[in-house]
N, C-alpha and C. Protein backbone atom coordinates (compact mmCIF):
# COMPACT_ATOMS: atom_id res chain seq x y z
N UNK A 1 0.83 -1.17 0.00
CA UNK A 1 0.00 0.00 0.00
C UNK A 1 0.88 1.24 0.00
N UNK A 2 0.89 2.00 -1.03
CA UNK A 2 1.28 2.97 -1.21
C UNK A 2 0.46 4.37 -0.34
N UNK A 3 1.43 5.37 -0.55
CA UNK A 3 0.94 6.47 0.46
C UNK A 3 -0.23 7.25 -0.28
N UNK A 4 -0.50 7.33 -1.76
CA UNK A 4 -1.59 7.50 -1.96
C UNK A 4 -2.92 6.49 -1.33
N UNK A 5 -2.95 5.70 -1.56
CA UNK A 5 -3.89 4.47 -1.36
C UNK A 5 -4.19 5.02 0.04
N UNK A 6 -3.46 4.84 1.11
CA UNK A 6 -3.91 5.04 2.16
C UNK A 6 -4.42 6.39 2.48
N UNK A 7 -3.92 7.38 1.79
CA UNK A 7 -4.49 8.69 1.69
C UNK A 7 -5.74 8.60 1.09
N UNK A 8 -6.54 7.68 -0.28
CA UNK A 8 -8.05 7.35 -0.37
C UNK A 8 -8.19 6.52 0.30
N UNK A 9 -7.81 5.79 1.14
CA UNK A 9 -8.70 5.11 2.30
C UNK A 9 -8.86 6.14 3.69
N UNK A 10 -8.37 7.11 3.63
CA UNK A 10 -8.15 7.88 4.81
C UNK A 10 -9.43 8.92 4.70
N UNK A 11 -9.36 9.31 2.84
CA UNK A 11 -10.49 9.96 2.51
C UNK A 11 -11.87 9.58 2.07
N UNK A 12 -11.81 7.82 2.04
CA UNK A 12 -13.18 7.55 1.56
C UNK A 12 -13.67 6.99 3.44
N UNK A 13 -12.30 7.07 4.06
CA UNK A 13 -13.23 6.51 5.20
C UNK A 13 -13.97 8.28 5.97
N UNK A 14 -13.36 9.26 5.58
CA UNK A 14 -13.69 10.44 6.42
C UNK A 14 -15.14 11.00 5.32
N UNK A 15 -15.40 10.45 4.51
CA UNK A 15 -16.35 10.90 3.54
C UNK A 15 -17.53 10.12 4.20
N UNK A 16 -16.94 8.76 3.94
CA UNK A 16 -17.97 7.92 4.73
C UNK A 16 -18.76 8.16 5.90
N UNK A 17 -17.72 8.86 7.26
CA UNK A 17 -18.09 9.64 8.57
C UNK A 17 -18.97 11.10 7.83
N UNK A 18 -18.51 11.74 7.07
CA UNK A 18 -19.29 12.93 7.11
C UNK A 18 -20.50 12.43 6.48
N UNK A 19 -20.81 11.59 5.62
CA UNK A 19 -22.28 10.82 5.19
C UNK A 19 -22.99 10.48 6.27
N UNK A 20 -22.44 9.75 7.39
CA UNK A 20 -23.66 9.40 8.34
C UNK A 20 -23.66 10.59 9.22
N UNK A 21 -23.02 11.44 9.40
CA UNK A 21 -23.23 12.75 10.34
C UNK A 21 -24.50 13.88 9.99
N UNK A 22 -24.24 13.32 8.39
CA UNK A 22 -25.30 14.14 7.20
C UNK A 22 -26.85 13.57 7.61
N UNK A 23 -26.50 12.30 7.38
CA UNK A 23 -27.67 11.51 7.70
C UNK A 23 -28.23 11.74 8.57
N UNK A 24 -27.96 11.65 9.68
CA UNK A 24 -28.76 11.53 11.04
C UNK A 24 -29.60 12.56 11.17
N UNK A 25 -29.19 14.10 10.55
CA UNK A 25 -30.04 15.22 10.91
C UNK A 25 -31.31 14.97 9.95
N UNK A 26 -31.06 14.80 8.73
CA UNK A 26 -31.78 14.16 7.43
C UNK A 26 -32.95 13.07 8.11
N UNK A 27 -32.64 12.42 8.60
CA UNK A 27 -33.88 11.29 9.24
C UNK A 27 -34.45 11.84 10.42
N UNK A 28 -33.95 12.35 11.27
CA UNK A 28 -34.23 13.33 12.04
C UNK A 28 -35.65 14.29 11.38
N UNK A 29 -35.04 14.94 9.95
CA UNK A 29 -36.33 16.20 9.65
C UNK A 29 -37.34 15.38 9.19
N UNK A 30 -36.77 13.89 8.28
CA UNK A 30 -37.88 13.37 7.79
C UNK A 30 -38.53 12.85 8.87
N UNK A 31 -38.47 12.07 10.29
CA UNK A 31 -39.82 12.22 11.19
C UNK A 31 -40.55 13.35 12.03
N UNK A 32 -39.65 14.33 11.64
CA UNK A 32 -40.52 15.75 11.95
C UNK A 32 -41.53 16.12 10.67
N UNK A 33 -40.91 15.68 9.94
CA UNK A 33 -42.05 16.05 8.57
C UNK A 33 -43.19 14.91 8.52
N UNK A 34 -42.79 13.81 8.91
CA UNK A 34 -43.95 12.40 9.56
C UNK A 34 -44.72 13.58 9.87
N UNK A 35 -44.67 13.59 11.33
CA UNK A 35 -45.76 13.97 11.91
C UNK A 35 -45.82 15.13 11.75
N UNK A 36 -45.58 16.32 10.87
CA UNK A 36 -46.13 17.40 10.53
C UNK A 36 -47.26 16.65 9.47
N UNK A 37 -47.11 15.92 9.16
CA UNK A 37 -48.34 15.70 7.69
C UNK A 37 -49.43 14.97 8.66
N UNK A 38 -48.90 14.32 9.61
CA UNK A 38 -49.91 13.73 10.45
C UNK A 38 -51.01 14.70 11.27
N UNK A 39 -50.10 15.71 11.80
CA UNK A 39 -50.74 17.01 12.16
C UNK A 39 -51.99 17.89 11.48
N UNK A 40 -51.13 17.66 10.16
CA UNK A 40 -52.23 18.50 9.01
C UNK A 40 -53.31 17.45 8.87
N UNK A 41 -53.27 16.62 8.80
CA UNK A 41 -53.97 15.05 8.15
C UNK A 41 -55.14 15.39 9.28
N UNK A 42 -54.76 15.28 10.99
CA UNK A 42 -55.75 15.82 11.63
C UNK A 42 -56.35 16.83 11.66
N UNK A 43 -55.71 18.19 11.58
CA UNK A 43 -56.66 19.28 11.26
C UNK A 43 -57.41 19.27 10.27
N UNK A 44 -57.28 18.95 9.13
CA UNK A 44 -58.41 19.06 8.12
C UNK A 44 -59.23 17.93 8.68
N UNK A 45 -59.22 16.71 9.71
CA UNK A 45 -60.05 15.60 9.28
C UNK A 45 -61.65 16.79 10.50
N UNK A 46 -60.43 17.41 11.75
CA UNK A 46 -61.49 17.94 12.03
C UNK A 46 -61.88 19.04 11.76
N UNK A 47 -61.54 19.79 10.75
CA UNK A 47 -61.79 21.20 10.65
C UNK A 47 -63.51 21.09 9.64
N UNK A 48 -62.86 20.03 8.46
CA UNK A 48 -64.26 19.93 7.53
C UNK A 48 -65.63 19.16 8.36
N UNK A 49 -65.86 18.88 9.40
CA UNK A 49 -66.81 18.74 10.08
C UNK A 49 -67.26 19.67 10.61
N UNK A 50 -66.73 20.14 11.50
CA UNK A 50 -66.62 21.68 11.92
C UNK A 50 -67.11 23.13 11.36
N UNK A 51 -66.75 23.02 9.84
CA UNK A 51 -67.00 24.01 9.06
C UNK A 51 -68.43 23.64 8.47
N UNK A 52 -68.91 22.70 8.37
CA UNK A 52 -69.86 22.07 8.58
C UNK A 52 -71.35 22.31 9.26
N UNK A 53 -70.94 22.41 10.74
CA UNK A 53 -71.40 22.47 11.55
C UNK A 53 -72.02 24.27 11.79
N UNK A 54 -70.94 25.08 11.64
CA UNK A 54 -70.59 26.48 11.47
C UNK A 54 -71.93 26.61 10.15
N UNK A 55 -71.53 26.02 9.48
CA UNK A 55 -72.46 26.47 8.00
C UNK A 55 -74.40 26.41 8.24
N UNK A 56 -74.36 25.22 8.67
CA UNK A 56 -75.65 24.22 9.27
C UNK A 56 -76.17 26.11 10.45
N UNK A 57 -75.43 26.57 11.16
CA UNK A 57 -75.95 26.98 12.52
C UNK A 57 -75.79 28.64 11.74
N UNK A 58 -75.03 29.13 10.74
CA UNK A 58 -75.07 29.99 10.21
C UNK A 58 -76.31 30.34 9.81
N UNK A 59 -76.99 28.94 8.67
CA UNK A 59 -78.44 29.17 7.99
C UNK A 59 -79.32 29.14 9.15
N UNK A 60 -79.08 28.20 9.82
CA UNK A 60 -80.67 28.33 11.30
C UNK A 60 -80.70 29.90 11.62
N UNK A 61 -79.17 30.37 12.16
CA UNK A 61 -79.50 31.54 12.61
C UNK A 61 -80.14 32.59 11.54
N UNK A 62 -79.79 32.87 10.40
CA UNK A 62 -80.84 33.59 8.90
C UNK A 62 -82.17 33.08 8.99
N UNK A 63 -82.46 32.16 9.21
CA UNK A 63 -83.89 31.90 9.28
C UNK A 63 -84.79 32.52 10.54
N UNK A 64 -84.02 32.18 11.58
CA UNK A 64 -84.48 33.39 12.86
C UNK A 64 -84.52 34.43 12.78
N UNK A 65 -83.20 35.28 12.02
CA UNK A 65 -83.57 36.54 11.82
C UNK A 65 -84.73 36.92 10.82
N UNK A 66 -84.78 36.19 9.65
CA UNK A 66 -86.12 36.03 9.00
C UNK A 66 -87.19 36.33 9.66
N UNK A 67 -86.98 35.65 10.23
CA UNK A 67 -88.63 35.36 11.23
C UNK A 67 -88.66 36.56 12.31
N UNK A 68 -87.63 36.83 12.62
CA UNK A 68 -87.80 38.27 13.72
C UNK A 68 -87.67 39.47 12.97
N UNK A 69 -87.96 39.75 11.40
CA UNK A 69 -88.08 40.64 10.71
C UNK A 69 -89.24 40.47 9.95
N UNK A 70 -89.55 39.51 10.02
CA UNK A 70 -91.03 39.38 9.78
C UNK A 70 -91.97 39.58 10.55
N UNK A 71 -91.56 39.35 12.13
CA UNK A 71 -92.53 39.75 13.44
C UNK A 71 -92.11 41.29 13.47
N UNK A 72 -91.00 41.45 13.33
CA UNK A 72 -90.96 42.85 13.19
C UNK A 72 -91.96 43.81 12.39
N UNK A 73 -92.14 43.29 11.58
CA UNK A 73 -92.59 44.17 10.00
C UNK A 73 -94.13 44.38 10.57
N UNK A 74 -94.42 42.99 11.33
CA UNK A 74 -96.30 42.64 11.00
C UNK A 74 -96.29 43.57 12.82
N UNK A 75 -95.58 43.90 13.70
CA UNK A 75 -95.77 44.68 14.74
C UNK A 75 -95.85 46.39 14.53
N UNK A 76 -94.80 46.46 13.45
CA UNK A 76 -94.90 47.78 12.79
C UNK A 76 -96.06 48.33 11.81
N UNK A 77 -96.66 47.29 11.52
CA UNK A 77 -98.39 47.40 10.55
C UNK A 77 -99.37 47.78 11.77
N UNK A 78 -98.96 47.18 13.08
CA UNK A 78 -99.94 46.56 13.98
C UNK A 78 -99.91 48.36 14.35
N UNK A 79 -99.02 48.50 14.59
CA UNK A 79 -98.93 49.95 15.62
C UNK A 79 -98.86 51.40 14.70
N UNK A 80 -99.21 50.87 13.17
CA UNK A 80 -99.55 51.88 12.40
C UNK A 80 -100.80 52.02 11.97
N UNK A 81 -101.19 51.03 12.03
CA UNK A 81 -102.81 50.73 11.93
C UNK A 81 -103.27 51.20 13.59
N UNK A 82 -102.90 51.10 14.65
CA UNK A 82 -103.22 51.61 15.92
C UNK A 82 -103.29 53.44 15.76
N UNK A 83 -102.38 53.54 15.21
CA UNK A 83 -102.05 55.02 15.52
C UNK A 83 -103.29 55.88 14.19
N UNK A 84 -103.62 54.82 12.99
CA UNK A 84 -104.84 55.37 12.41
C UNK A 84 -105.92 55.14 12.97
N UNK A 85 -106.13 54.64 13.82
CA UNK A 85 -107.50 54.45 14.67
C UNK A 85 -107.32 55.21 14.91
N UNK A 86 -106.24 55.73 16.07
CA UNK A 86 -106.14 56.78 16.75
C UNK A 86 -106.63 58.22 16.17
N UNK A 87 -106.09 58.54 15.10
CA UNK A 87 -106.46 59.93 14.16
C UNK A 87 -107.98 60.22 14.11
N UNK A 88 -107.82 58.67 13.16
CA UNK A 88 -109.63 58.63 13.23
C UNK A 88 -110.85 58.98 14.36
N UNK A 89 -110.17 58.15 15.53
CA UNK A 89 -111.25 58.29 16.44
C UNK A 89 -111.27 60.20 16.75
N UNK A 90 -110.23 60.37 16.99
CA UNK A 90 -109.69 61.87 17.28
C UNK A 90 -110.48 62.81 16.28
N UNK A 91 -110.63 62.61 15.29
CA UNK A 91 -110.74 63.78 14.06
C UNK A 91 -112.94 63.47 14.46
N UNK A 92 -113.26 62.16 14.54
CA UNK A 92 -114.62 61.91 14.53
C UNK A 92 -115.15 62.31 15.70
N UNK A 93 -114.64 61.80 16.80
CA UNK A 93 -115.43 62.02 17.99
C UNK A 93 -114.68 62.83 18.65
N UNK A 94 -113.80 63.63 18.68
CA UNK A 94 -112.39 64.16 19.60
C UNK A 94 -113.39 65.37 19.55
N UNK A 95 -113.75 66.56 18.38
CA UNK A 95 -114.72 67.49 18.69
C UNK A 95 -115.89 67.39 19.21
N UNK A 96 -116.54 66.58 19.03
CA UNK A 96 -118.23 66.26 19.38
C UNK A 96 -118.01 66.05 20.74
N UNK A 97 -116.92 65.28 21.06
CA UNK A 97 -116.84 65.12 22.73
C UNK A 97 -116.65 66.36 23.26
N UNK A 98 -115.30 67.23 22.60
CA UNK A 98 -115.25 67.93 22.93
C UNK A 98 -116.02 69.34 23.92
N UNK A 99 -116.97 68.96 22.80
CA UNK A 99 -118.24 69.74 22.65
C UNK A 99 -119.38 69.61 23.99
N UNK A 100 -119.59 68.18 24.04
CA UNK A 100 -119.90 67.95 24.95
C UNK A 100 -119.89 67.89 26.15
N UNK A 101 -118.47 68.12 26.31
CA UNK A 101 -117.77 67.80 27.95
C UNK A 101 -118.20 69.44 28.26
N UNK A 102 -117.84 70.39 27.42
CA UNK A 102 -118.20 72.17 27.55
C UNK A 102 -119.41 72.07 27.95
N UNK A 103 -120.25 71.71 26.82
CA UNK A 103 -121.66 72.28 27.99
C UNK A 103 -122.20 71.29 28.55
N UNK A 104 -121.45 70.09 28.84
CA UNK A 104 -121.97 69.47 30.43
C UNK A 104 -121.38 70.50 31.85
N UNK A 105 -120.12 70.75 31.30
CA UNK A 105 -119.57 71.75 32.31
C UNK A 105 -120.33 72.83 32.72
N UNK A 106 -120.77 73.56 31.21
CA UNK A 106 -121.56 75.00 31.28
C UNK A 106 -122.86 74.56 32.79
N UNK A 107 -123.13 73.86 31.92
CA UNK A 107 -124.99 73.41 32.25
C UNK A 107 -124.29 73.16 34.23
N UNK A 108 -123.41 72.26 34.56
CA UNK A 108 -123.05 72.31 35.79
C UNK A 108 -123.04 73.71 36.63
N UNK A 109 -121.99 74.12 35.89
CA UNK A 109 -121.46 75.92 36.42
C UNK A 109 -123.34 76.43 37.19
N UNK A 110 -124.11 76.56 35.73
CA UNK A 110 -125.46 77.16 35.85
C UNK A 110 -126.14 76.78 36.87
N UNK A 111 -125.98 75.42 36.95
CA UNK A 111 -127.08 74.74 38.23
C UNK A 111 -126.41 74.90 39.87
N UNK A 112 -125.41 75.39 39.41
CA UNK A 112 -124.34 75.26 41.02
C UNK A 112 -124.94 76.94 40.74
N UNK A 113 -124.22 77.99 39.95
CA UNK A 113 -124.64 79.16 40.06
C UNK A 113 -125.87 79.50 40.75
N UNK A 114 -126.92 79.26 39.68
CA UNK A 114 -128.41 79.06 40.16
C UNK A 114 -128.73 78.51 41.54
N UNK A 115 -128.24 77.65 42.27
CA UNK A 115 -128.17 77.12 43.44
C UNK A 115 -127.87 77.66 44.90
N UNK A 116 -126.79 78.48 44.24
CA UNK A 116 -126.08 79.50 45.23
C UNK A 116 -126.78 80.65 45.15
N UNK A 117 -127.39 81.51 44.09
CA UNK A 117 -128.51 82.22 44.04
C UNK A 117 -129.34 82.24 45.01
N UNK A 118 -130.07 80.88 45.39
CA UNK A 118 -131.23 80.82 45.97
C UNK A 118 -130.55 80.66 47.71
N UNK A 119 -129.41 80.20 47.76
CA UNK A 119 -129.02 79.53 49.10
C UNK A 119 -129.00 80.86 49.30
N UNK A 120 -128.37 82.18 48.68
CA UNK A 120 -128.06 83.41 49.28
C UNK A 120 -129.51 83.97 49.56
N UNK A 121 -130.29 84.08 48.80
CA UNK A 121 -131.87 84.83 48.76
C UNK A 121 -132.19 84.43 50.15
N UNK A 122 -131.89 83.09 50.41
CA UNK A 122 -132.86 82.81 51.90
C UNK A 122 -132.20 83.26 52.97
N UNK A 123 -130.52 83.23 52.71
CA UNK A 123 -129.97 83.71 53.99
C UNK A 123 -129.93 85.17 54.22
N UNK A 124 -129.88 85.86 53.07
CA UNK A 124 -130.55 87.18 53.49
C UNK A 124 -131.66 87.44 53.77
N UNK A 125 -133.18 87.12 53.17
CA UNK A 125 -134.01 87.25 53.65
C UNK A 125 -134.46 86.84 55.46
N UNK A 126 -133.50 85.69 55.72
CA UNK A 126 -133.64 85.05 57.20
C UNK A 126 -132.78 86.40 57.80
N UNK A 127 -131.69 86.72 57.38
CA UNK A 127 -130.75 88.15 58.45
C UNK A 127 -131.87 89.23 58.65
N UNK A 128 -132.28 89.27 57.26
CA UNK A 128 -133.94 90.98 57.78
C UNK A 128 -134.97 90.14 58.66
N UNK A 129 -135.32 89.19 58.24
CA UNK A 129 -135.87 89.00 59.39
C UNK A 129 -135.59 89.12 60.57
N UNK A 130 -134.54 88.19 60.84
CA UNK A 130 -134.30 88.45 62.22
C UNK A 130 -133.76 89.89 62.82
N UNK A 131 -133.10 90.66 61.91
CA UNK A 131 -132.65 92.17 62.29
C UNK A 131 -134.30 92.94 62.35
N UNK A 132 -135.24 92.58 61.97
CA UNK A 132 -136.50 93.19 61.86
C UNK A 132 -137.32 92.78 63.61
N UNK A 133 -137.19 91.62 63.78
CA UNK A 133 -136.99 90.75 65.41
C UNK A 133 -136.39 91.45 65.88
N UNK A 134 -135.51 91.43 66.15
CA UNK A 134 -134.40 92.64 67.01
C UNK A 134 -134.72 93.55 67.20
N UNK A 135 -135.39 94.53 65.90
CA UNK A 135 -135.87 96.11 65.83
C UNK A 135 -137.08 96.17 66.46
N UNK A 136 -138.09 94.97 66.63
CA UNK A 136 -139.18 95.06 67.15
C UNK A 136 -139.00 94.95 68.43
N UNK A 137 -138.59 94.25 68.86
CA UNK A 137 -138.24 93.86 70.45
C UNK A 137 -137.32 94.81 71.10
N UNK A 138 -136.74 95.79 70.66
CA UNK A 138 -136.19 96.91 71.08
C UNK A 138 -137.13 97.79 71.43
């Protein structure tokens, strides 16, 4: 064996060492990359159920709001149609009552007036009397 020879055995054996030094990190990433695909493999298995589920509870909830814009709509007829009664009754009977409540009042005033009229007539006529009593008996 010449001094080359042993100089390529010196270099196929140090090639050889830096190959498995290479290696090891190399098998190393490939079972980190295993279970990175395993990782992904699970997220999608549960994500598309999920999204699923999301979609399903998305439409229920549109249909509720549906429906609470539809109770909406028919409460807003309800209380516009209320508020034309309201006009109505107001514009029909709001004067005539009006009217009425005045000279039930008037007609009151008169009979209380008139009333007090007469309560006074007697209590003066009863004071001359009796001041007329007095004047006699003096």
């Amino acid at each position: 064996m010449t001094a080359g020879e042993i100089a390529g055995l010196i270099a196929a054996a140090a090639l050889l060492l830096l190959v498995g030094l290479l290696a090891y990190p190399i098998l190393k990433l490939g079972k980190v990359l295993d279970e990175t695909r395993l990782l992904v493999r699970g997220v999608s298995d549960e994500s598309v159920p999920l999204l699923g589920e999301v979609t399903t509870t998305v439409t229920t909830t549109n249909a509720q709001l549906a429906r609470v814009d539809t109770i909406t709509a028919r409460a807003q007829t309800v209380s516009d149609n209320v508020a034309g009664l309201t006009s109505l009754f107001a514009a029909t009977l709001g004067g005539p009552l009006v009217k009425v409540a005045a000279f039930s009042y008037g007609v009151r005033r008169a009979l209380v007036a008139h009333n007090r009229r007469d309560v006074e007539r007697r209590v003066r006529s009863e004071m001359k009397a009796g001041r007329r009593r007095k004047g006699a008996d003096a």
